[in-house]
PDB file of N, CA and C in Angstrom:
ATOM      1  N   UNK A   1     -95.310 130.700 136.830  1.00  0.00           N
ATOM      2  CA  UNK A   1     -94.027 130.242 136.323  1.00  0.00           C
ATOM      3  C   UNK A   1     -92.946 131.193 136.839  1.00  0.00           C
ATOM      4  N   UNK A   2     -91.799 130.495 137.030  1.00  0.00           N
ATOM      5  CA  UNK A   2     -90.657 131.454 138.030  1.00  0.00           C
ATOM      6  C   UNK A   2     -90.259 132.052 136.732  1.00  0.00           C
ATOM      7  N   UNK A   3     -89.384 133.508 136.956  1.00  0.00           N
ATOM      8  CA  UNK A   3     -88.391 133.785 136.377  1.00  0.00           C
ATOM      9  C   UNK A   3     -87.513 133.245 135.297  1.00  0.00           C
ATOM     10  N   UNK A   4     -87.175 132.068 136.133  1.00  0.00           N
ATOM     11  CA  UNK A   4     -85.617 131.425 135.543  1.00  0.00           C
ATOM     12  C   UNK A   4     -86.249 130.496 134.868  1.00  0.00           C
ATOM     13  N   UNK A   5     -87.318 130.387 134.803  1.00  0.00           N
ATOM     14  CA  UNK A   5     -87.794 128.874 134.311  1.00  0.00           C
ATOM     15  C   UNK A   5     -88.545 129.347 132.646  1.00  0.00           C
ATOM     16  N   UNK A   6     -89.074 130.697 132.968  1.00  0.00           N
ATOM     17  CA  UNK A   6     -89.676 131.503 131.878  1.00  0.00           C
ATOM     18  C   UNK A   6     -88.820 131.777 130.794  1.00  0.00           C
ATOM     19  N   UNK A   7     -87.688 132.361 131.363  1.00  0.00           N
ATOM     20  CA  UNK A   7     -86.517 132.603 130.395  1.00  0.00           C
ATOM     21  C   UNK A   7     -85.798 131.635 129.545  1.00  0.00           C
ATOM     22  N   UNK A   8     -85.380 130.560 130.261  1.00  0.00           N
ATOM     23  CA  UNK A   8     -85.276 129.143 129.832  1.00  0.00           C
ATOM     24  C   UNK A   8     -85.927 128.960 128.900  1.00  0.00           C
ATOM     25  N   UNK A   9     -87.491 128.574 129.187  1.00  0.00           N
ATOM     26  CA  UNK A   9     -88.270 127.973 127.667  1.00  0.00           C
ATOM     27  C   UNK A   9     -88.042 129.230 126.890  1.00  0.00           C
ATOM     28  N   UNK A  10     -87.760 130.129 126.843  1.00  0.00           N
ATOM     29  CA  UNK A  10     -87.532 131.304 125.644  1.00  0.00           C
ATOM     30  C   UNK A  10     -86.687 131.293 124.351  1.00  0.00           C
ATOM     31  N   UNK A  11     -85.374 130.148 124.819  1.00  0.00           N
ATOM     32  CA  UNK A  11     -84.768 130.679 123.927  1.00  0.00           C
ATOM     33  C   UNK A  11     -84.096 129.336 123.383  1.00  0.00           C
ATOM     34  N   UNK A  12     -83.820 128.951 121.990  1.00  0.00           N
ATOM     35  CA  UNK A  12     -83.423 127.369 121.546  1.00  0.00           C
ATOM     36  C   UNK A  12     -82.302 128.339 121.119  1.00  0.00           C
ATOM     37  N   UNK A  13     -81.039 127.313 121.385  1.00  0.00           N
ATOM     38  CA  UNK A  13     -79.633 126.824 120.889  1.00  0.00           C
ATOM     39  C   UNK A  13     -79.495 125.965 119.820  1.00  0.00           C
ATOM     40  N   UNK A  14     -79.033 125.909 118.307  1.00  0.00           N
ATOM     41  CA  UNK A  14     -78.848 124.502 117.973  1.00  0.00           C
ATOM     42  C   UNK A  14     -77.105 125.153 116.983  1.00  0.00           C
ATOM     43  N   UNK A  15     -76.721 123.690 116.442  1.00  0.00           N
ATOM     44  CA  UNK A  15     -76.676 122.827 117.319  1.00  0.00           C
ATOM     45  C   UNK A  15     -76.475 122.628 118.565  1.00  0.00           C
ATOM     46  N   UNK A  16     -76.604 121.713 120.011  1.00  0.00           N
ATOM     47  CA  UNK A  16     -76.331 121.682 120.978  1.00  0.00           C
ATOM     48  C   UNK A  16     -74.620 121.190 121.257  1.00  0.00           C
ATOM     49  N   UNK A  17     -74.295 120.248 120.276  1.00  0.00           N
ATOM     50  CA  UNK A  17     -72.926 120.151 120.620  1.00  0.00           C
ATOM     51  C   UNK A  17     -72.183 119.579 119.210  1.00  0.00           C
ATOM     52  N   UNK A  18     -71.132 119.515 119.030  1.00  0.00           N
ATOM     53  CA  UNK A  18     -69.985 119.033 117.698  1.00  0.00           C
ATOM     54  C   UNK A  18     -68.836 119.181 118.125  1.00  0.00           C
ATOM     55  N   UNK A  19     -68.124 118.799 116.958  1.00  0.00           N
ATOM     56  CA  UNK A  19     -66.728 118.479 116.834  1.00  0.00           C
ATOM     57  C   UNK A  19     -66.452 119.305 115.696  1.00  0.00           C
ATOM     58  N   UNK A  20     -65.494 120.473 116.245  1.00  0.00           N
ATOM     59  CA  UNK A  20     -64.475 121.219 115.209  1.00  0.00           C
ATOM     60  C   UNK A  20     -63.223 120.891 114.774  1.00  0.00           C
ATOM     61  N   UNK A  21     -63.118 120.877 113.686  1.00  0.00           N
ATOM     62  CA  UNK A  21     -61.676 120.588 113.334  1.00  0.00           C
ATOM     63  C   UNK A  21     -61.079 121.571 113.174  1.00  0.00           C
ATOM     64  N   UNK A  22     -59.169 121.619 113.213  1.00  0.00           N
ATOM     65  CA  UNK A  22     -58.658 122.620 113.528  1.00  0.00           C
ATOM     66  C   UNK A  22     -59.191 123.901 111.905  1.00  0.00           C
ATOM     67  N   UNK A  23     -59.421 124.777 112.664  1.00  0.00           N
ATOM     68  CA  UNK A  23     -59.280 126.262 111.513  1.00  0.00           C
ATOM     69  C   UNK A  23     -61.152 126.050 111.154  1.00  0.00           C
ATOM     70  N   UNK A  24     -62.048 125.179 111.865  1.00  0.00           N
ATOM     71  CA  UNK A  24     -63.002 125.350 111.380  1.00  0.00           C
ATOM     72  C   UNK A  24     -64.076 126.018 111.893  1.00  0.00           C
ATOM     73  N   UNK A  25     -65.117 126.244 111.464  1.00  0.00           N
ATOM     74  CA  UNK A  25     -66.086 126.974 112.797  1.00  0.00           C
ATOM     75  C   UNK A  25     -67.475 126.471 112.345  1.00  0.00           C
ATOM     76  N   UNK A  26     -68.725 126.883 113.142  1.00  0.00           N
ATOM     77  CA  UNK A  26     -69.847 126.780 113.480  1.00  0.00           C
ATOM     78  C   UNK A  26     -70.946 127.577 113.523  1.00  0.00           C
ATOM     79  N   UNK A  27     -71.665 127.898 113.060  1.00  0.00           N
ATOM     80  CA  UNK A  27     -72.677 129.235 113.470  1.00  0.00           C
ATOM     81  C   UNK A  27     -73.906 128.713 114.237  1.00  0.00           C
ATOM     82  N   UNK A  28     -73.798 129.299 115.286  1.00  0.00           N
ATOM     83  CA  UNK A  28     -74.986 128.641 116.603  1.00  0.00           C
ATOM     84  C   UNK A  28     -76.310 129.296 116.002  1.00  0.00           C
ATOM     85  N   UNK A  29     -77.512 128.738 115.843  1.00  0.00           N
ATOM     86  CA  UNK A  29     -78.632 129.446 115.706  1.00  0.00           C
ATOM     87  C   UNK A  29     -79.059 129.703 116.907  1.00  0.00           C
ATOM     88  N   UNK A  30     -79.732 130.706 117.612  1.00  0.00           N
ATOM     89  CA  UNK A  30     -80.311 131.438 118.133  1.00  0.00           C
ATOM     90  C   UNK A  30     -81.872 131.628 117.914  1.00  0.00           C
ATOM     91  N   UNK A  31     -82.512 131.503 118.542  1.00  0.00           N
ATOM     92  CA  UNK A  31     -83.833 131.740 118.635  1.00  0.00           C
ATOM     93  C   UNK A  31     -84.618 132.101 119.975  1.00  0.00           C
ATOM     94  N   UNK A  32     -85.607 133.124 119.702  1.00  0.00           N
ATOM     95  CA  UNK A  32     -85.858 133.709 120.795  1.00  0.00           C
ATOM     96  C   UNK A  32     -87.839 133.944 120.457  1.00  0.00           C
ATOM     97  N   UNK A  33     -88.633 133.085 121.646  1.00  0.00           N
ATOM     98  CA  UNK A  33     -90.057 133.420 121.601  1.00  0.00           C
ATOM     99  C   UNK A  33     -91.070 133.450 122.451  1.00  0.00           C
ATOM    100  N   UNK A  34     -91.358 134.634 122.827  1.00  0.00           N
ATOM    101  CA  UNK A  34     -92.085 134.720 124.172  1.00  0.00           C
ATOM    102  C   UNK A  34     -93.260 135.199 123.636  1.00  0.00           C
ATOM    103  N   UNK A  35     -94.638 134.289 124.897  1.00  0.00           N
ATOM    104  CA  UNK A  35     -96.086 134.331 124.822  1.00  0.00           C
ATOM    105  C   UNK A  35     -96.564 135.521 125.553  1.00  0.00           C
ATOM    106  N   UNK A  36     -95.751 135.996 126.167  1.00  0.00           N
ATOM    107  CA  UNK A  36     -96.338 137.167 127.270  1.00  0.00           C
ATOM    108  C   UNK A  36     -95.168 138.427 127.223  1.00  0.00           C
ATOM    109  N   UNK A  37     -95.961 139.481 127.477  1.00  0.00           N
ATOM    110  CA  UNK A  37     -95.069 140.762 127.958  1.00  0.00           C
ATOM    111  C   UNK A  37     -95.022 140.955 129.773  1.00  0.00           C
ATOM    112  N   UNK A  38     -94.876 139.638 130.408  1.00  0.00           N
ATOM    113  CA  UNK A  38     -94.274 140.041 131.459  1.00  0.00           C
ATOM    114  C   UNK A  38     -93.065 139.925 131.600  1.00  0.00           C
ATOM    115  N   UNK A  39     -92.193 140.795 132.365  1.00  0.00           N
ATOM    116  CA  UNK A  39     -91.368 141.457 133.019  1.00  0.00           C
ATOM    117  C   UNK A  39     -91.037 142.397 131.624  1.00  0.00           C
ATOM    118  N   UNK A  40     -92.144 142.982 131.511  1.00  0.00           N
ATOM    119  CA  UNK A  40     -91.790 144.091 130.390  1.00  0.00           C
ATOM    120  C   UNK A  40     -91.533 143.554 129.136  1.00  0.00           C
ATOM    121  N   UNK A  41     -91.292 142.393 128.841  1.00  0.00           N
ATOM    122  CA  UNK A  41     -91.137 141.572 127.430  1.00  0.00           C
ATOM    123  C   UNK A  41     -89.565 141.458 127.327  1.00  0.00           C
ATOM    124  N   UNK A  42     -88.982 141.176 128.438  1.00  0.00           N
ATOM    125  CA  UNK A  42     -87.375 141.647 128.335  1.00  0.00           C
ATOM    126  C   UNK A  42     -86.726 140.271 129.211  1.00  0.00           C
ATOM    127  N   UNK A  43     -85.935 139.549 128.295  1.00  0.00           N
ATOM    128  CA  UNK A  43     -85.351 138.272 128.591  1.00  0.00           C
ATOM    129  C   UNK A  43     -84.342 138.131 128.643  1.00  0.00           C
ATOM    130  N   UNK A  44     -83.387 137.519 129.405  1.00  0.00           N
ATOM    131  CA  UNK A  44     -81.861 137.317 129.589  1.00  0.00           C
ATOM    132  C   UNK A  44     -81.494 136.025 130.150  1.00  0.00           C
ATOM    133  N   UNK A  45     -80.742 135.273 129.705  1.00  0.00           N
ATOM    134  CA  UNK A  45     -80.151 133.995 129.883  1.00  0.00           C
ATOM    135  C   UNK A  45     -79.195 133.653 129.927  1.00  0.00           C
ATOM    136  N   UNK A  46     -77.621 133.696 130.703  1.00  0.00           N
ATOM    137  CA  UNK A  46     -76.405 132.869 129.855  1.00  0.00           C
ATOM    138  C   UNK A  46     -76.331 131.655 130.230  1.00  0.00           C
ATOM    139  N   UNK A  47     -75.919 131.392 128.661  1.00  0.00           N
ATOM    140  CA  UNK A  47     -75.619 129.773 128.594  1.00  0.00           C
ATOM    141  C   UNK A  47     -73.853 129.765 128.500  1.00  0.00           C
ATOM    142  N   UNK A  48     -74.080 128.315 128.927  1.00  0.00           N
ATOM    143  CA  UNK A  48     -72.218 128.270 129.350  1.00  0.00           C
ATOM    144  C   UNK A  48     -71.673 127.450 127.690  1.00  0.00           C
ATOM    145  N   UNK A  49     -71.017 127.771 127.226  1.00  0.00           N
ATOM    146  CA  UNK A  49     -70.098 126.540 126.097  1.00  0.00           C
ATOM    147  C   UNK A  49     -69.105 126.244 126.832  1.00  0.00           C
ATOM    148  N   UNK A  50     -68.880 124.584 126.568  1.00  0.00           N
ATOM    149  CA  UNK A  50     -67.980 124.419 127.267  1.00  0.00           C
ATOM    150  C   UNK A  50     -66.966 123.799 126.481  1.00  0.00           C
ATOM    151  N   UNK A  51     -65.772 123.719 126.544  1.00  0.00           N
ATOM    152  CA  UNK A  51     -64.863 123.152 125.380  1.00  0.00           C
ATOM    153  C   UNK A  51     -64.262 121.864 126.138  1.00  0.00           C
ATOM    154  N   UNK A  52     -64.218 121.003 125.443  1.00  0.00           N
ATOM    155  CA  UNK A  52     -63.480 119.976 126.185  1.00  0.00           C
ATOM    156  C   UNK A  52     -62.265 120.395 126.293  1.00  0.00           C
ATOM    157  N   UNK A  53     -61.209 120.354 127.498  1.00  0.00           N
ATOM    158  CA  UNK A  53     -60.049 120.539 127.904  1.00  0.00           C
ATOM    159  C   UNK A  53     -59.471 121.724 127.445  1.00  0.00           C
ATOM    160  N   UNK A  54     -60.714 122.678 127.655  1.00  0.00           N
ATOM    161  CA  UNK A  54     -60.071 124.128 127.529  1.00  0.00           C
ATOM    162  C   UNK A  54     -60.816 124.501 128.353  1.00  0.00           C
ATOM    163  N   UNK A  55     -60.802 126.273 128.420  1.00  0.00           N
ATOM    164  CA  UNK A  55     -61.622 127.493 129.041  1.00  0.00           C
ATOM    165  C   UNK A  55     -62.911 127.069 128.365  1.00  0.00           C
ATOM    166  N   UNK A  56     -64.302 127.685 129.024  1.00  0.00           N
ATOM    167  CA  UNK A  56     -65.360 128.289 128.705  1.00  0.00           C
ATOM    168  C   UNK A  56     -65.532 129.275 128.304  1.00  0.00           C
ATOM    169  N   UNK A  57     -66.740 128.977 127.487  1.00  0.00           N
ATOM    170  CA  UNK A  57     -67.493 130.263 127.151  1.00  0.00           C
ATOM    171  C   UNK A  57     -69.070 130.401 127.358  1.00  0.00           C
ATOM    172  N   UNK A  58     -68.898 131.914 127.698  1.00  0.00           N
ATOM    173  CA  UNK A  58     -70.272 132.658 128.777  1.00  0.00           C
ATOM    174  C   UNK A  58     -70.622 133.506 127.145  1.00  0.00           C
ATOM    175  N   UNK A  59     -72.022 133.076 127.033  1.00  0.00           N
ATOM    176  CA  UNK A  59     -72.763 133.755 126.314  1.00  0.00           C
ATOM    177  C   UNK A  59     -74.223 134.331 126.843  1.00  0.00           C
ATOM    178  N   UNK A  60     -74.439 135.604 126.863  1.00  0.00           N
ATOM    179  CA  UNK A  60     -75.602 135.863 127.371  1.00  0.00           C
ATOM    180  C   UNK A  60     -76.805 136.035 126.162  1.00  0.00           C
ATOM    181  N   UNK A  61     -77.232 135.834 126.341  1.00  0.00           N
ATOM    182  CA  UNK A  61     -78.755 135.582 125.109  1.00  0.00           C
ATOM    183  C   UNK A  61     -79.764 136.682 126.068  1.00  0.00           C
ATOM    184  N   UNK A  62     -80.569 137.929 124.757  1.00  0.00           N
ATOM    185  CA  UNK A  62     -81.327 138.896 125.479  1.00  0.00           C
ATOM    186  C   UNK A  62     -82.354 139.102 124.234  1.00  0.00           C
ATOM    187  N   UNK A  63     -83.194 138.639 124.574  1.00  0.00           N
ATOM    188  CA  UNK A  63     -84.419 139.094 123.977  1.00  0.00           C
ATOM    189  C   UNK A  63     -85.346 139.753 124.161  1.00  0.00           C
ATOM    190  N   UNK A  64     -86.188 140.662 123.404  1.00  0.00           N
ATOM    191  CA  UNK A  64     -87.780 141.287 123.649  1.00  0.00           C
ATOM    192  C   UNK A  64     -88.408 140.742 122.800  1.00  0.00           C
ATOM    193  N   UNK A  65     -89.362 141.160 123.594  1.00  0.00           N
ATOM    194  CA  UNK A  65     -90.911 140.628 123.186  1.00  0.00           C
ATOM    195  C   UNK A  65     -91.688 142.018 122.560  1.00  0.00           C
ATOM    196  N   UNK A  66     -92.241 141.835 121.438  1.00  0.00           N
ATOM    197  CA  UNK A  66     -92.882 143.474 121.038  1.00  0.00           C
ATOM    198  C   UNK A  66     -94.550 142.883 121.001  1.00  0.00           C
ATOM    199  N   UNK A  67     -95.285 143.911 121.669  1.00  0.00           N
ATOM    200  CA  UNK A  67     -96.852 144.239 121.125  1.00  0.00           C
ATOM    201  C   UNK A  67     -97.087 144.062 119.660  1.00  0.00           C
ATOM    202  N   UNK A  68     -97.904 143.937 119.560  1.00  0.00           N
ATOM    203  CA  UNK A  68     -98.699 143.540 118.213  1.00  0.00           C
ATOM    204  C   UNK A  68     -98.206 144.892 117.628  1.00  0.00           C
ATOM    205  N   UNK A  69     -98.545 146.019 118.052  1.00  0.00           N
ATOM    206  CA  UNK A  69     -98.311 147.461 117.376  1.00  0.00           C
ATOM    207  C   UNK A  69     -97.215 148.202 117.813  1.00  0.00           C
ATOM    208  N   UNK A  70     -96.250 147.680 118.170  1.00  0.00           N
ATOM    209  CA  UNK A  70     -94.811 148.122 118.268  1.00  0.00           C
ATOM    210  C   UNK A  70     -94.105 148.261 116.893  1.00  0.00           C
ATOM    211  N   UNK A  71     -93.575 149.014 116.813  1.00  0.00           N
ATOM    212  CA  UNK A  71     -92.463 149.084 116.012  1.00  0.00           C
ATOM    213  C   UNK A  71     -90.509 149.071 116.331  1.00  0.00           C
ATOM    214  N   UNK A  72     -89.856 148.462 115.623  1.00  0.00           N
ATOM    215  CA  UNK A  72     -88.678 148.477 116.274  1.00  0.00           C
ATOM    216  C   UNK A  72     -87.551 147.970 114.835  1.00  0.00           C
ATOM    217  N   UNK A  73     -86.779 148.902 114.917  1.00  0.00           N
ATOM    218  CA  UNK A  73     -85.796 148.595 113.234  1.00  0.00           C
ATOM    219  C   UNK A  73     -84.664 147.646 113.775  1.00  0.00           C
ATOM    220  N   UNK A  74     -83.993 147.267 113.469  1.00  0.00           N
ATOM    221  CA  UNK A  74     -83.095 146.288 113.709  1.00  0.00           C
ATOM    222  C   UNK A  74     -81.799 146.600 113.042  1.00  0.00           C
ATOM    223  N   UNK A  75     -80.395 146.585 113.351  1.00  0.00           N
ATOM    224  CA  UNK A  75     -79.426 146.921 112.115  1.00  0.00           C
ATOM    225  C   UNK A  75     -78.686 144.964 111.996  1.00  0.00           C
ATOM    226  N   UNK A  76     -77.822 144.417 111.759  1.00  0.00           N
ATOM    227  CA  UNK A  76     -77.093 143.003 111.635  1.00  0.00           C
ATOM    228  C   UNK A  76     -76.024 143.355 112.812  1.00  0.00           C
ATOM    229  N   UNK A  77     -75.418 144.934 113.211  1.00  0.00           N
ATOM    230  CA  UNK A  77     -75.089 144.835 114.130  1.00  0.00           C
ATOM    231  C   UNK A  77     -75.266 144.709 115.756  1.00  0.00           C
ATOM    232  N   UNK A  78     -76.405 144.599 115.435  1.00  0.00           N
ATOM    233  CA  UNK A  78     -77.194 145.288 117.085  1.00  0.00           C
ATOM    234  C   UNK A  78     -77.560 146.484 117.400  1.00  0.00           C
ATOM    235  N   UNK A  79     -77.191 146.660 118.472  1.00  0.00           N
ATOM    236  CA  UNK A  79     -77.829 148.076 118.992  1.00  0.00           C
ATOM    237  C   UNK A  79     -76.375 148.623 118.956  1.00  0.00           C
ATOM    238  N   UNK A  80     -75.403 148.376 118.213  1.00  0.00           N
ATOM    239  CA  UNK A  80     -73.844 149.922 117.643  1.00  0.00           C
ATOM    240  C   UNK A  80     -74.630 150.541 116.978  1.00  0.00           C
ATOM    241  N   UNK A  81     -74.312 152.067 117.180  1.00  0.00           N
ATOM    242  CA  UNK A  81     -74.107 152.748 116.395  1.00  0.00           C
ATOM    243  C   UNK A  81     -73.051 152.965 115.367  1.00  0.00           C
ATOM    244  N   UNK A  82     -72.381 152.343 115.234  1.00  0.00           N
ATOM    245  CA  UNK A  82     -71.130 152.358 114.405  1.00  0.00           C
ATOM    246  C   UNK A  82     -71.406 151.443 113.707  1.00  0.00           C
ATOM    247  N   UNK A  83     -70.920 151.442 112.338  1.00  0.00           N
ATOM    248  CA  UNK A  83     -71.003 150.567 111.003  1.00  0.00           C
ATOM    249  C   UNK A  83     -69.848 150.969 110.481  1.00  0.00           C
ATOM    250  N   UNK A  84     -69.039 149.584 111.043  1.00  0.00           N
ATOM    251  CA  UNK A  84     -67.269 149.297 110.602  1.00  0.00           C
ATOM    252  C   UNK A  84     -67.233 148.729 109.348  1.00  0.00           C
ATOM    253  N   UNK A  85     -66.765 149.790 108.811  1.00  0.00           N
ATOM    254  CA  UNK A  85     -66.528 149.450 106.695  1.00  0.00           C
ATOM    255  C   UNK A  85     -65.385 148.708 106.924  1.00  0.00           C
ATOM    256  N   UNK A  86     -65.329 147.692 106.016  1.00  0.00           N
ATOM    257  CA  UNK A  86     -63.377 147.448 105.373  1.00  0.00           C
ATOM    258  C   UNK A  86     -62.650 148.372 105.116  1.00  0.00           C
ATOM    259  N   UNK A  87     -61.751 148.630 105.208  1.00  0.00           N
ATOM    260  CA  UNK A  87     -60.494 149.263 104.625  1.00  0.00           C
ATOM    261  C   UNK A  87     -60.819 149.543 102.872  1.00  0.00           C
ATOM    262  N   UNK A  88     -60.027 150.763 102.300  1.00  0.00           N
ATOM    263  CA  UNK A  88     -60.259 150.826 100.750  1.00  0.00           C
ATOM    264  C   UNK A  88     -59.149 151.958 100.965  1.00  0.00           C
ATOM    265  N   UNK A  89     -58.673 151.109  99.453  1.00  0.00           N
ATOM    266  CA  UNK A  89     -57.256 152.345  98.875  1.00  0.00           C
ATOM    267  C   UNK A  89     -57.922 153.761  99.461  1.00  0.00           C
ATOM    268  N   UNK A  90     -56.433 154.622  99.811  1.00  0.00           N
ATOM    269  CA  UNK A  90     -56.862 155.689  99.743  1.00  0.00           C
ATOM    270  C   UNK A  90     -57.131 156.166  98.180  1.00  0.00           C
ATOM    271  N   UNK A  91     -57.786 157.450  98.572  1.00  0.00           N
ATOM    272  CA  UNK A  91     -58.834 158.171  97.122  1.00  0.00           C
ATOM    273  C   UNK A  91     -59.592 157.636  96.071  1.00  0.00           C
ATOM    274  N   UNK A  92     -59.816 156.267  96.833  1.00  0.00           N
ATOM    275  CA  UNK A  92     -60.324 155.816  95.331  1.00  0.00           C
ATOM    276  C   UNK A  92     -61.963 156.391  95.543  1.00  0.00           C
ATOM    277  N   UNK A  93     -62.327 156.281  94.122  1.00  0.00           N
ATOM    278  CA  UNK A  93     -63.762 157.065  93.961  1.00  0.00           C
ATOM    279  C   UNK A  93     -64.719 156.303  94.193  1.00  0.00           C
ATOM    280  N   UNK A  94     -65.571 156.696  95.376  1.00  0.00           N
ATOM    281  CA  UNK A  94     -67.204 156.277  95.350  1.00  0.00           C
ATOM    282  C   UNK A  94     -67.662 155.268  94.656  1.00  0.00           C
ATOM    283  N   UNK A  95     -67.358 155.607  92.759  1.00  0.00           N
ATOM    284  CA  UNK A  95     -67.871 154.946  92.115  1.00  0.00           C
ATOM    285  C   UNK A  95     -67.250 153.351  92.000  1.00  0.00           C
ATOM    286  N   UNK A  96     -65.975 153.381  92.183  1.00  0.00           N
ATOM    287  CA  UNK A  96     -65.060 152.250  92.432  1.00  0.00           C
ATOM    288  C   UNK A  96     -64.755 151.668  93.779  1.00  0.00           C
ATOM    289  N   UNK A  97     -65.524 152.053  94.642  1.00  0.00           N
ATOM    290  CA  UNK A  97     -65.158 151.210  95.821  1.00  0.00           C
ATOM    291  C   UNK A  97     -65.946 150.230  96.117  1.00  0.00           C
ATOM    292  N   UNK A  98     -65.166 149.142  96.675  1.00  0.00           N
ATOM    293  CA  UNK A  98     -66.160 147.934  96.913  1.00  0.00           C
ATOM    294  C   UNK A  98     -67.417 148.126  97.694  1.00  0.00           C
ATOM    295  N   UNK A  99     -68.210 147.315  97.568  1.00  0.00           N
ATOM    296  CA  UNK A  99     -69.765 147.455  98.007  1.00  0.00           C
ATOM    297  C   UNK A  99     -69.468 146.520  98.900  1.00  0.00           C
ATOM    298  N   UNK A 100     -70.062 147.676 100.342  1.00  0.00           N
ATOM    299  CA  UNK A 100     -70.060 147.030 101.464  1.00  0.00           C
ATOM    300  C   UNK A 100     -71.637 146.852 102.045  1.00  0.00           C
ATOM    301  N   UNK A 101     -72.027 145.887 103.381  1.00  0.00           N
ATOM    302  CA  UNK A 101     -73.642 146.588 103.114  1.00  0.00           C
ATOM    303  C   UNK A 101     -73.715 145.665 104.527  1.00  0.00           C
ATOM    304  N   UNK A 102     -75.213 146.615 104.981  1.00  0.00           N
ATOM    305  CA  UNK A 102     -75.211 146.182 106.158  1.00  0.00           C
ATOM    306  C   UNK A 102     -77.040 145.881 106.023  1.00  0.00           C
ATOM    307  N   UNK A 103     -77.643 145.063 107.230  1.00  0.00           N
ATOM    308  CA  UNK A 103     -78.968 144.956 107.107  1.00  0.00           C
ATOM    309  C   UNK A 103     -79.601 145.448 108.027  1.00  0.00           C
ATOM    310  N   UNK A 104     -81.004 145.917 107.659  1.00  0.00           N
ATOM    311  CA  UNK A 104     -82.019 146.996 108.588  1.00  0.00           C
ATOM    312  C   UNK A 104     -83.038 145.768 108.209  1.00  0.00           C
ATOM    313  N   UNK A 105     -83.604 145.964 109.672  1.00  0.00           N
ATOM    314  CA  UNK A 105     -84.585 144.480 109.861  1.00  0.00           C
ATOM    315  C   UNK A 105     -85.903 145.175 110.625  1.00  0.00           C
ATOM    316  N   UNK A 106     -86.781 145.198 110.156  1.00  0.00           N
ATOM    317  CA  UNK A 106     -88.169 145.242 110.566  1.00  0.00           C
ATOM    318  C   UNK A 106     -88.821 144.031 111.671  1.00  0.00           C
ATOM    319  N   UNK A 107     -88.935 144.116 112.659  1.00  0.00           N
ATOM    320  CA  UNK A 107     -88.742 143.344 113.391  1.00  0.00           C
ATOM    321  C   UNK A 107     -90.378 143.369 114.047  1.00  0.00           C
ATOM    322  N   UNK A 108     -90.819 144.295 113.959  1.00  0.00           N
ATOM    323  CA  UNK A 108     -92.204 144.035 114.550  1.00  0.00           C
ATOM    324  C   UNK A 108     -93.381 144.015 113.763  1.00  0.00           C
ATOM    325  N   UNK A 109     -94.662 143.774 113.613  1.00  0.00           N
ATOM    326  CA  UNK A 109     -95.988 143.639 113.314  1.00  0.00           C
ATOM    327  C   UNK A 109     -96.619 144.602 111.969  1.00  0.00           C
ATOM    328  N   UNK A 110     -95.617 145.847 112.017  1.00  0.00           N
ATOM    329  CA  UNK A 110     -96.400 146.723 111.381  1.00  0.00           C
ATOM    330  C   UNK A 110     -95.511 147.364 110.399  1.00  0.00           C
ATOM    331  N   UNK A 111     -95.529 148.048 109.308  1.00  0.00           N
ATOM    332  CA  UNK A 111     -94.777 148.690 108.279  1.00  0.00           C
ATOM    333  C   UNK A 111     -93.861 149.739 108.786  1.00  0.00           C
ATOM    334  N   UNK A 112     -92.843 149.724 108.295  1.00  0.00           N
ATOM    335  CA  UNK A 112     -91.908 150.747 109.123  1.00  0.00           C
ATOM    336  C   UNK A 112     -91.566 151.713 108.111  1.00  0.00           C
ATOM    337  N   UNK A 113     -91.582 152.850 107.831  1.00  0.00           N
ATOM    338  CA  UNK A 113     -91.038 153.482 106.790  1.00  0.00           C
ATOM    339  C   UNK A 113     -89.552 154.302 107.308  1.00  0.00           C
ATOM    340  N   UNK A 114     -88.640 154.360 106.566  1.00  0.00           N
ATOM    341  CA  UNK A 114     -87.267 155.074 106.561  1.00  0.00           C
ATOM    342  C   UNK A 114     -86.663 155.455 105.580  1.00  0.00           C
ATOM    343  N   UNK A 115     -85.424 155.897 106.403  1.00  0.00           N
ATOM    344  CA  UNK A 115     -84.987 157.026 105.337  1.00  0.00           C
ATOM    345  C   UNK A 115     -83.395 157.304 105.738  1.00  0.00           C
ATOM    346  N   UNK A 116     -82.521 157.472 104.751  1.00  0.00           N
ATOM    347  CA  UNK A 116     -81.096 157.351 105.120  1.00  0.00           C
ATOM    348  C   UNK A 116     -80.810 158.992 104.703  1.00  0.00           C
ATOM    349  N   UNK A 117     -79.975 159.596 105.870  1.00  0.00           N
ATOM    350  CA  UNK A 117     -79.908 160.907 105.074  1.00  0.00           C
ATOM    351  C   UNK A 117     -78.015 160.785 106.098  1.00  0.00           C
ATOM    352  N   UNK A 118     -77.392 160.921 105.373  1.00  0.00           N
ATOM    353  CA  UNK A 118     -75.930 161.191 105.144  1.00  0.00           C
ATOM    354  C   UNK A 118     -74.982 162.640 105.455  1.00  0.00           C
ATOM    355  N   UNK A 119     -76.196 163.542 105.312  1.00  0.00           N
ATOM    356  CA  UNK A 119     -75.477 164.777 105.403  1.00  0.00           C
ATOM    357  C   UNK A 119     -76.167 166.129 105.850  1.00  0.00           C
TER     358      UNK A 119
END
């Protein structure tokens, strides 16, 4: 199987197409699943959106593939290191500031243990 053809069956889009109305939006699902660790387990694809009677849009889609006994944490942002809080009054206390929160995703086969240390 070629390359381009491997990558292809890898990865589903849905929905494939709609109609937005003005101020509205969409969340594309994404899905990504590969049978083999060749080319290292490492996938890349862009797909084009196309808007009727506007510009395009280039999205690249990149997936891995992990071993049975890999481990690999995940954050909701990706691979940033940065975790952009909202804004909050100045000085307000710890105990009163809004709860912000981000997600850590276990992504491979096996138990991951962690640990948040701040300081």
């Amino acid at each position: 199987m070629t390359r381009v053809l491997e990558e292809v069956l890898c990865f589903d889009v849905s929905p494939r197409s709609g109609v937005l109305k003005a101020g509205e939006s969409v969340t594309l699902k994404l899905a990504y699943s590969s049978h083999s660790l060749d080319m290292d387990g490492n996938h890349s694809l862009p797909i084009l959106v196309r808007i009727a009677a506007g510009r395009s849009l280039w999205l690249v889609l990149q997936g891995n593939t992990l071993r049975h006994d890999e481990t690999f944490l995940h954050t909701t942002n990706g691979d940033e290191a940065v975790e952009a809080l909202c804004p909050t009054p100045l000085g307000a206390a710890l105990k009163n500031a809004s709860i912000q929160s981000t997600e850590i995703i276990n992504l491979g086969a096996t138990d991951i243990a962690y640990e948040v240390s701040s300081r």
